[in-house]
N, C-alpha and C. Protein backbone atom coordinates (compact mmCIF):
# COMPACT_ATOMS: atom_id res chain seq x y z
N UNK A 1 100.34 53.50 99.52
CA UNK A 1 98.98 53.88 99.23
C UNK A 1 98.78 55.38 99.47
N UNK A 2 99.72 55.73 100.34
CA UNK A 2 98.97 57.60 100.96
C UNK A 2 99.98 58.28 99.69
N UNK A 3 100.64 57.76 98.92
CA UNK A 3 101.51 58.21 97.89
C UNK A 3 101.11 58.45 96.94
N UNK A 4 100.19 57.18 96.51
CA UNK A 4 99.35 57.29 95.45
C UNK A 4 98.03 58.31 95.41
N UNK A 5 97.25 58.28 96.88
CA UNK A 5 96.41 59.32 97.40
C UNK A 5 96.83 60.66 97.07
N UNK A 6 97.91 60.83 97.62
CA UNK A 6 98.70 62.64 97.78
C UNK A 6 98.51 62.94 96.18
N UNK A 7 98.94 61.63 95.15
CA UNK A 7 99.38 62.59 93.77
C UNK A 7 98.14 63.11 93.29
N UNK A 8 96.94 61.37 93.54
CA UNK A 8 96.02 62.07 92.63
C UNK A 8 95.05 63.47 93.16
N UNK A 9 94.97 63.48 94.76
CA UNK A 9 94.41 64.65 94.90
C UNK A 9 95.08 66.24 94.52
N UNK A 10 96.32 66.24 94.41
CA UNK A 10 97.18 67.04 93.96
C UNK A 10 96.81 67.49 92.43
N UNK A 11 96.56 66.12 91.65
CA UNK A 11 96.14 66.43 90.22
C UNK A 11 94.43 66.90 90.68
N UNK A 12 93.59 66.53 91.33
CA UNK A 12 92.42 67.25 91.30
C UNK A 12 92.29 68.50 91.15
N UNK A 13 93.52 69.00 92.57
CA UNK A 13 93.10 70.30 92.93
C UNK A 13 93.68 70.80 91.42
N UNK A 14 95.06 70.52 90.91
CA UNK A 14 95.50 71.44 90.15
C UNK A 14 93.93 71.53 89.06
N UNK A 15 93.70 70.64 88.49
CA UNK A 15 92.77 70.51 87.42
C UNK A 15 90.97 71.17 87.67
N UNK A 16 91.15 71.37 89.10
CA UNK A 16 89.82 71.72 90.05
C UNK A 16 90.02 73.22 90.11
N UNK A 17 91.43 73.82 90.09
CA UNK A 17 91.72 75.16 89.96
C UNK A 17 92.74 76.01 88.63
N UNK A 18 92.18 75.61 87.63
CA UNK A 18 93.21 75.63 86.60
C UNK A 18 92.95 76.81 86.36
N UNK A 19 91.70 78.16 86.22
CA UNK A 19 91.44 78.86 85.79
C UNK A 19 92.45 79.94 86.82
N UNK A 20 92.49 79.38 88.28
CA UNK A 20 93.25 79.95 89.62
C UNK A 20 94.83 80.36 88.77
N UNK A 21 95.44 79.00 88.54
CA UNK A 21 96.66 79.39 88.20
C UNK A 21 96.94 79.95 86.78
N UNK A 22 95.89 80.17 86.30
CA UNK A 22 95.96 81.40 84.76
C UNK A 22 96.27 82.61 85.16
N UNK A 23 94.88 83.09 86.22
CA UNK A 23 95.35 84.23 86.41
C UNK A 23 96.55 84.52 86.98
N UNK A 24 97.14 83.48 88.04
CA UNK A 24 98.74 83.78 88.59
C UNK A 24 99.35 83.78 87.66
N UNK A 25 99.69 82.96 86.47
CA UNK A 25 100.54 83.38 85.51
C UNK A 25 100.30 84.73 84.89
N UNK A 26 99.23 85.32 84.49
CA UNK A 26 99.32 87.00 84.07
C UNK A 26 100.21 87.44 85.15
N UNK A 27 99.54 87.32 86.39
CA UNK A 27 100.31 88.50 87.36
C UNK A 27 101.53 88.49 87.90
N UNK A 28 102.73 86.87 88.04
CA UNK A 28 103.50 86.44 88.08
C UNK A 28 104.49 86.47 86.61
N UNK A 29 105.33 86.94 86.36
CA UNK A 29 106.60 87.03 85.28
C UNK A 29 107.37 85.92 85.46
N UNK A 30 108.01 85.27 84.23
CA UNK A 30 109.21 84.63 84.89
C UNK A 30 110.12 85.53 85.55
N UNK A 31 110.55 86.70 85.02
CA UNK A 31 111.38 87.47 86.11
C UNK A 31 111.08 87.83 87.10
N UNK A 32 110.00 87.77 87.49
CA UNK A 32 109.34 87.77 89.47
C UNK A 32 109.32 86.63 89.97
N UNK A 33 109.27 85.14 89.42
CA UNK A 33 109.72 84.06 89.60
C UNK A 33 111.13 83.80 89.77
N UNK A 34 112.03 84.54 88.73
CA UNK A 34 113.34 84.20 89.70
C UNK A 34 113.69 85.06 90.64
N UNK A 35 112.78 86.09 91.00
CA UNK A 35 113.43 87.79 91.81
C UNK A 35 113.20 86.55 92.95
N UNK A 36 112.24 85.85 93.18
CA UNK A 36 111.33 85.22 94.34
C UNK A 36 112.50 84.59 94.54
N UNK A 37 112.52 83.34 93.48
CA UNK A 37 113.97 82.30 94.04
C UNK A 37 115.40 82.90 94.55
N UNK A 38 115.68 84.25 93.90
CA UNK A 38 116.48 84.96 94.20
C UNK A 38 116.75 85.28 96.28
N UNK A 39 115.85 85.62 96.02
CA UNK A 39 115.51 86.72 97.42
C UNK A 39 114.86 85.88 98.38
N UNK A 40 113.77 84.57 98.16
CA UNK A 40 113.21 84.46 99.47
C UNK A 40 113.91 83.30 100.61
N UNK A 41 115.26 83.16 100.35
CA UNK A 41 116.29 81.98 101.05
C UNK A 41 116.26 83.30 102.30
N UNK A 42 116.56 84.51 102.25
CA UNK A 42 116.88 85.22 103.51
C UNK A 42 115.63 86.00 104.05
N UNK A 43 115.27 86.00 103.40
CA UNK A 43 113.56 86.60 103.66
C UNK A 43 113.02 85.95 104.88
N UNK A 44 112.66 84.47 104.09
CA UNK A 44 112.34 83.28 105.14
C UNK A 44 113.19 83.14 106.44
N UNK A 45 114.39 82.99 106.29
CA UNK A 45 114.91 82.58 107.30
C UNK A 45 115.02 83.94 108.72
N UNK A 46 115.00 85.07 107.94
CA UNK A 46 114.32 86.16 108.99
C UNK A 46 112.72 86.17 109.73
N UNK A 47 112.13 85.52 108.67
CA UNK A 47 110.63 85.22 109.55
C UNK A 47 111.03 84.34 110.27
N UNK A 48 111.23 83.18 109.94
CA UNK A 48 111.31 82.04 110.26
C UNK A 48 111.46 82.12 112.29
N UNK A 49 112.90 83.06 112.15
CA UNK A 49 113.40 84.03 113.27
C UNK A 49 113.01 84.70 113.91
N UNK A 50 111.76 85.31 113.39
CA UNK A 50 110.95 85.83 114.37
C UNK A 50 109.77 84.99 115.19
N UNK A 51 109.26 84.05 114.37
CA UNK A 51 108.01 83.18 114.67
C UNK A 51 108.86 82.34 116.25
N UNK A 52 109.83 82.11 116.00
CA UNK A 52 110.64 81.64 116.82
C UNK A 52 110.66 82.26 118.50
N UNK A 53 111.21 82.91 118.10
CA UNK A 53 110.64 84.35 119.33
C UNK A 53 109.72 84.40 119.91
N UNK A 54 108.47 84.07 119.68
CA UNK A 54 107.21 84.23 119.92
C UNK A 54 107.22 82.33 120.72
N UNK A 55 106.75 83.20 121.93
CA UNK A 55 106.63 81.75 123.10
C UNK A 55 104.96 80.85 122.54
N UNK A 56 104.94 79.89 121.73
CA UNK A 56 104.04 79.88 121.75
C UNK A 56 103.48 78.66 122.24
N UNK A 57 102.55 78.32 123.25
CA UNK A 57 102.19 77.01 123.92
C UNK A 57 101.60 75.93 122.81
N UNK A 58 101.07 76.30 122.21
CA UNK A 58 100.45 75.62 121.13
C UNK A 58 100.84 75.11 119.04
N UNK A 59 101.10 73.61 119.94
CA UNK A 59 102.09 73.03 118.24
C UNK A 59 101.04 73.26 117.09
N UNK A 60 100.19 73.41 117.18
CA UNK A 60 98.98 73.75 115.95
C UNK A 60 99.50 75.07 115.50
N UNK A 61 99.49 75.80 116.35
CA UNK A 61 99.75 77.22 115.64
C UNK A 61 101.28 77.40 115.04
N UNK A 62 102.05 76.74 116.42
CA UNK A 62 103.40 77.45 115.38
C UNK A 62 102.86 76.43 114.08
N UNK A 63 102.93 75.23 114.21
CA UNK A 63 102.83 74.78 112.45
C UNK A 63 102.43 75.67 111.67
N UNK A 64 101.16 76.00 112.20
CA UNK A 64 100.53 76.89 111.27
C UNK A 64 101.13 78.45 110.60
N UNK A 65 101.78 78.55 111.49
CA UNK A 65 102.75 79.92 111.29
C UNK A 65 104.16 79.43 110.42
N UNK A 66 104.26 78.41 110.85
CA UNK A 66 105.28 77.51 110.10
C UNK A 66 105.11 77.88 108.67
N UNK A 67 103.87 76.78 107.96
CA UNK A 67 103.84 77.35 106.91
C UNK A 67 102.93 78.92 106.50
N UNK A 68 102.91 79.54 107.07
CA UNK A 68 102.03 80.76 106.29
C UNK A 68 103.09 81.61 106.76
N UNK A 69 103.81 81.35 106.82
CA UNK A 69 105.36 82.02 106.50
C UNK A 69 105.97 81.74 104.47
N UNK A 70 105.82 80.57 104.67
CA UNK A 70 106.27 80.59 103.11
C UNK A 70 105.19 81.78 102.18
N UNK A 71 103.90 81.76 102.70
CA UNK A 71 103.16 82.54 101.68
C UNK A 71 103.26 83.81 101.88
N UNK A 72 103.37 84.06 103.33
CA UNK A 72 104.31 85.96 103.41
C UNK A 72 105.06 86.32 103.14
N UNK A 73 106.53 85.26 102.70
CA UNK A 73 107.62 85.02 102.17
C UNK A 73 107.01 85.87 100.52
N UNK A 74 106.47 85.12 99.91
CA UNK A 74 105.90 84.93 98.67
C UNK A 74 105.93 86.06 98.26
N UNK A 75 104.70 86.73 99.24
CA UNK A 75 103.92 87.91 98.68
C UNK A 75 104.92 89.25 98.74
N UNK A 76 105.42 88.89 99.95
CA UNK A 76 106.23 90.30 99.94
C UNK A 76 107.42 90.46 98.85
N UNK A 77 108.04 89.37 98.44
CA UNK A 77 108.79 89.15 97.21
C UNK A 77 108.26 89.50 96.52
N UNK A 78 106.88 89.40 96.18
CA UNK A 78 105.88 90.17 94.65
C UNK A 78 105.83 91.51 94.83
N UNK A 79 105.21 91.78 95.93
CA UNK A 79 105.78 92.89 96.50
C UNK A 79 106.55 94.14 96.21
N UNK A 80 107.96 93.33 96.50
CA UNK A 80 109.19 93.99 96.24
C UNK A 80 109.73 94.23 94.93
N UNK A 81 109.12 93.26 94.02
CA UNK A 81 109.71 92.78 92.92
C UNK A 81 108.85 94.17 92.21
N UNK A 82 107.04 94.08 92.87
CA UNK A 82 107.20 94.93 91.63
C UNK A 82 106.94 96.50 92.34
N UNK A 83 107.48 96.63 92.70
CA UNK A 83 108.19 98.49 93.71
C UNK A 83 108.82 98.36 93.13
N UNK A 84 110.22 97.63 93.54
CA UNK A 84 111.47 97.92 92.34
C UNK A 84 111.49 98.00 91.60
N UNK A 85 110.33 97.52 90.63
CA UNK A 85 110.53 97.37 88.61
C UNK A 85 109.71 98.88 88.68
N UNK A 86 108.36 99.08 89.29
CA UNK A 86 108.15 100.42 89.51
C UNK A 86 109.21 101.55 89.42
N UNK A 87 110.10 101.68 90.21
CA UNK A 87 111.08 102.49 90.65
C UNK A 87 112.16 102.42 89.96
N UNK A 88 112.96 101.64 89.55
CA UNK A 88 113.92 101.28 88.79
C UNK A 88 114.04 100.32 87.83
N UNK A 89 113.04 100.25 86.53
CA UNK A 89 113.56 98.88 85.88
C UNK A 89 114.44 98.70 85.28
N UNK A 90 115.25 99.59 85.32
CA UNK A 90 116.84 99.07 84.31
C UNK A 90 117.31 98.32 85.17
N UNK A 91 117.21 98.76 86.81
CA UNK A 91 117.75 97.80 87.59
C UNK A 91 117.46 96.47 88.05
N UNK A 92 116.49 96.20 87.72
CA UNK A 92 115.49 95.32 87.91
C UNK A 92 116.00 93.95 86.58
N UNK A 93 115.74 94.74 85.67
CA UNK A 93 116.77 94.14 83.64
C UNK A 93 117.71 93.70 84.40
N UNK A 94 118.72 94.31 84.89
CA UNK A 94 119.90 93.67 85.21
C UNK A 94 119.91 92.71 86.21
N UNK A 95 119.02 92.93 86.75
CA UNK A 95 118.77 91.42 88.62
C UNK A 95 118.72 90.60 87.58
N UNK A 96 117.42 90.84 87.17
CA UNK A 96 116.68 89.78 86.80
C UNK A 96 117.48 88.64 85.63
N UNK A 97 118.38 89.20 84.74
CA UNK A 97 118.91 88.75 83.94
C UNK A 97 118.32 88.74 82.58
N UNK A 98 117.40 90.12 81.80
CA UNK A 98 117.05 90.32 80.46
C UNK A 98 117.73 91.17 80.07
């Protein structure tokens, strides 16, 4: 039953925010989509590494740091992705694979 719950609120939100993920597609490329898949396996696991570090008494927060790590992950990959295409896009053509 919480299976069936998870999908359809999942289809709400997507359908509750469809105009949300338009604009991410303008500002998102497929080639900043794979720079992301590319790059954020070590990214993460360096946050990941630091959150770690940090003594923290309270399981609410690390969770919470838990995930809002993936979305700092994210951003700074967009980030990077587009400094570098800024700065170099031939090099960027060639990461990326066009």
């Amino acid at each position: 039953m919480l299976i069936l719950e998870g999908i359809a609120a999942v289809y709400y939100m997507v359908n509750s925010n469809s105009m949300l993920f338009d604009k991410i597609k303008d500002y998102i490329s497929g080639d900043c989509v794979f720079f992301i898949y590319a790059t954020h396996g070590f990214l993460i696991t360096v946050i990941k590494r630091a959150i770690e570090r940090f003594t923290i008494d309270s399981q609410l927060v690390l969770i919470l740091l838990y995930f809002a790590s993936v979305f700092v992950t994210v951003a700074i990959c967009v980030m990077l992705y587009k400094l570098l295409k800024a700065l170099s896009p031939q090099t960027m053509t060639y990461l990326t694979g066009r």
